[in-house]
N, C-alpha and C. Protein backbone atom coordinates (compact mmCIF):
# COMPACT_ATOMS: atom_id res chain seq x y z
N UNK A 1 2.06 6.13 -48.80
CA UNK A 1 2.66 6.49 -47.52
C UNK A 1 1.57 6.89 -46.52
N UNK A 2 0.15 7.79 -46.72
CA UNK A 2 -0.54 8.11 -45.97
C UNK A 2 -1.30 7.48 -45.62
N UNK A 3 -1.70 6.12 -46.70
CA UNK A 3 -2.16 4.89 -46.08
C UNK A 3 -1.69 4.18 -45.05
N UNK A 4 -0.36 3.97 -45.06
CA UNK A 4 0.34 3.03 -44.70
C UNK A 4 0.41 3.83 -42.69
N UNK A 5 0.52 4.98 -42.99
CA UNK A 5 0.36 5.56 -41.54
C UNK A 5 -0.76 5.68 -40.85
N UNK A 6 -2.30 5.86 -42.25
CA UNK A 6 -2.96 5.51 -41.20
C UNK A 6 -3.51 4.22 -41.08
N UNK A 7 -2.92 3.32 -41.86
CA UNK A 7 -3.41 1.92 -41.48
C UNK A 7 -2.77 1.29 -39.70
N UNK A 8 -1.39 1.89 -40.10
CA UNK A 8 -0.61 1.35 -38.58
C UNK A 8 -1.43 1.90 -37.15
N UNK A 9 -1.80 3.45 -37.79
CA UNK A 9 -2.50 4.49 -36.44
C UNK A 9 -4.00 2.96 -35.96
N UNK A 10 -4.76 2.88 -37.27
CA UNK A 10 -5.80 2.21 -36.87
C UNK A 10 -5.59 0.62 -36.45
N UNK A 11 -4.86 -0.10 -36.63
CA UNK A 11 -4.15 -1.12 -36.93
C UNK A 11 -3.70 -0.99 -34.80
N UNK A 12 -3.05 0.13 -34.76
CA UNK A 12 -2.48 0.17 -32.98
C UNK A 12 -3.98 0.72 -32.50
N UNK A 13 -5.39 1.22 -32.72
CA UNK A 13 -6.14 1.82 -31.88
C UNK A 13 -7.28 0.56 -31.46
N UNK A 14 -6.81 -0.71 -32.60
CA UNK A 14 -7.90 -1.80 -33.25
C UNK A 14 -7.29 -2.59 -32.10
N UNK A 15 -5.96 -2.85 -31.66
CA UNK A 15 -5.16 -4.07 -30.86
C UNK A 15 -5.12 -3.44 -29.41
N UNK A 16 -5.41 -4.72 -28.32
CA UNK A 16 -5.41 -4.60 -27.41
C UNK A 16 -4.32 -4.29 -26.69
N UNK A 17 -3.04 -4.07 -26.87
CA UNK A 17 -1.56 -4.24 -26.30
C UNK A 17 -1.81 -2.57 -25.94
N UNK A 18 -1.97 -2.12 -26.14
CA UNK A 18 -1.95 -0.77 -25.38
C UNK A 18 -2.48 -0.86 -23.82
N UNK A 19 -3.96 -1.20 -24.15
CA UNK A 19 -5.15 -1.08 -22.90
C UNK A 19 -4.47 -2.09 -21.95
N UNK A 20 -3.68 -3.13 -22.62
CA UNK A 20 -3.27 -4.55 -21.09
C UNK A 20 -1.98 -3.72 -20.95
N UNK A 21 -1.16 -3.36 -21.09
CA UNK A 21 0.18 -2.66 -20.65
C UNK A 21 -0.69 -1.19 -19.77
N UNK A 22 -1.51 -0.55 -20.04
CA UNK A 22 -2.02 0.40 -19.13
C UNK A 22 -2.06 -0.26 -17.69
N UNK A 23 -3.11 -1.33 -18.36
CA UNK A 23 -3.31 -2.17 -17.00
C UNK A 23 -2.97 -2.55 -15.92
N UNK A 24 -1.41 -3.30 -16.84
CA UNK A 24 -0.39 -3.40 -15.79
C UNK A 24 0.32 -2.73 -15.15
N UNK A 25 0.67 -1.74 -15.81
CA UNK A 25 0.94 -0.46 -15.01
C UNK A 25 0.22 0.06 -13.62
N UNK A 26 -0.76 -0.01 -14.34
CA UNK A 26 -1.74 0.10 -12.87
C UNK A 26 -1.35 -0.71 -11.80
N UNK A 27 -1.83 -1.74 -11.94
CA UNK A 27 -1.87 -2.80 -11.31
C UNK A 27 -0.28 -2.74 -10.55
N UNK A 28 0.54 -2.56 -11.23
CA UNK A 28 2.24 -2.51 -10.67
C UNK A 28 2.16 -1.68 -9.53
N UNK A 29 1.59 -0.48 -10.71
CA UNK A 29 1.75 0.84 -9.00
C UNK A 29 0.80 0.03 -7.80
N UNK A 30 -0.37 0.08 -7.81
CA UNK A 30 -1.13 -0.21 -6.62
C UNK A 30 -0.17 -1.22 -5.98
N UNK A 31 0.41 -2.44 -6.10
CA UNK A 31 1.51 -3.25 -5.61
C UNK A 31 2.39 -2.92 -4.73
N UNK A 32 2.95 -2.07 -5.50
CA UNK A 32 4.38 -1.33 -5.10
C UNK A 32 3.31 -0.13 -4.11
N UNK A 33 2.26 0.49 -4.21
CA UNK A 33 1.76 1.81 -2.89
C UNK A 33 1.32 0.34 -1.86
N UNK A 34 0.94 -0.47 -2.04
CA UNK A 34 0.52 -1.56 -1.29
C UNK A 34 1.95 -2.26 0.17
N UNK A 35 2.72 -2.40 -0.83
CA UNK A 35 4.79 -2.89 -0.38
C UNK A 35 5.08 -1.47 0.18
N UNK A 36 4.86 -0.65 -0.08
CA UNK A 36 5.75 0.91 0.96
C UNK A 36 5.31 0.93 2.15
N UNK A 37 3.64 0.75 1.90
CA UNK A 37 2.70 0.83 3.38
C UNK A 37 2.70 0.23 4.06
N UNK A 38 2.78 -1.48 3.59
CA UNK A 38 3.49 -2.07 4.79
C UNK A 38 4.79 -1.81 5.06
N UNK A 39 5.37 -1.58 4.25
CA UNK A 39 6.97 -1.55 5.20
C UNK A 39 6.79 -0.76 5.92
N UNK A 40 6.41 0.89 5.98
CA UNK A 40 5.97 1.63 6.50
C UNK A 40 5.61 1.58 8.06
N UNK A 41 4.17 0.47 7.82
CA UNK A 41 3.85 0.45 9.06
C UNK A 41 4.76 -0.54 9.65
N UNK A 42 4.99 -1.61 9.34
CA UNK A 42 6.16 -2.37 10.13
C UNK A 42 7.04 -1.92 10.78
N UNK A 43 7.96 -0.76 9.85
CA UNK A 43 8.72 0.09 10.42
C UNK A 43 8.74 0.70 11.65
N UNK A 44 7.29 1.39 11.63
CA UNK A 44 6.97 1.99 12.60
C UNK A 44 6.78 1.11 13.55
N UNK A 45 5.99 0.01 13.88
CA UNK A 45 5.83 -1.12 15.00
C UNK A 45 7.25 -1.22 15.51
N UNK A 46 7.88 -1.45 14.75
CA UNK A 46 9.71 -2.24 15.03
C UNK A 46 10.22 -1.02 15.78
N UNK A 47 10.16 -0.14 15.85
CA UNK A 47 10.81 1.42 15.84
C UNK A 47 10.03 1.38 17.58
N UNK A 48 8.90 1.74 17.34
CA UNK A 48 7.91 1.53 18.84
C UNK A 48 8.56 0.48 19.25
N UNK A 49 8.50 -0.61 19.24
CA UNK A 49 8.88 -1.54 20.58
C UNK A 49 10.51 -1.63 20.19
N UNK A 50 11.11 -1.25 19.74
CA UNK A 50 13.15 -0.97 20.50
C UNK A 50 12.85 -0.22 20.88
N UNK A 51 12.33 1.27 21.08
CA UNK A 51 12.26 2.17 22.21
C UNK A 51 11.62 2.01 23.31
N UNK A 52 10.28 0.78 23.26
CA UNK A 52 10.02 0.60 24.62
C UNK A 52 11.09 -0.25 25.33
N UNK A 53 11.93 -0.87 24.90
CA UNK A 53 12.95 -2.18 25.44
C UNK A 53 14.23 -1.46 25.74
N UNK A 54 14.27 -0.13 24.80
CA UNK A 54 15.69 0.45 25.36
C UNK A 54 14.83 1.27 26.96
N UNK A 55 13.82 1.84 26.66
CA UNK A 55 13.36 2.45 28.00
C UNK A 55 13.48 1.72 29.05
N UNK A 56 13.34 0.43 29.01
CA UNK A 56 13.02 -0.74 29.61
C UNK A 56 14.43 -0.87 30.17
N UNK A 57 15.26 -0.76 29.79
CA UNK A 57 16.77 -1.24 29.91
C UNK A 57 17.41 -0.30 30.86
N UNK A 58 17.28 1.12 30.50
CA UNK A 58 17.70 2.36 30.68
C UNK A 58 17.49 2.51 32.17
């Protein structure tokens, strides 16, 4: 039994599937902080010019 647990422990520290799922993780977030900021700033552009066009109107 104490083999067998630490064969699996060394067996998961020996295989790469940990370090590439970190990775992607990473990689996901920076994406997704990348997609907020633009919407973000878009938002804000879109937001600025209907208030200059309603001023405009007004």
């Amino acid at each position: 039994m104490k083999k067998s647990i630490l064969r699996s422990v060394r067996n998961f520290l020996v295989s790469e599937d940990g370090p590439t799922a970190v990775e992607y993780a990473v990689m996901l977030a920076l994406i997704v902080i990348v997609c907020i900021a633009s919407v973000s700033a878009v938002g804000s552009n879109a937001n600025a010019k209907f208030n200059k066009v309603r001023t405009a109107l007004s």
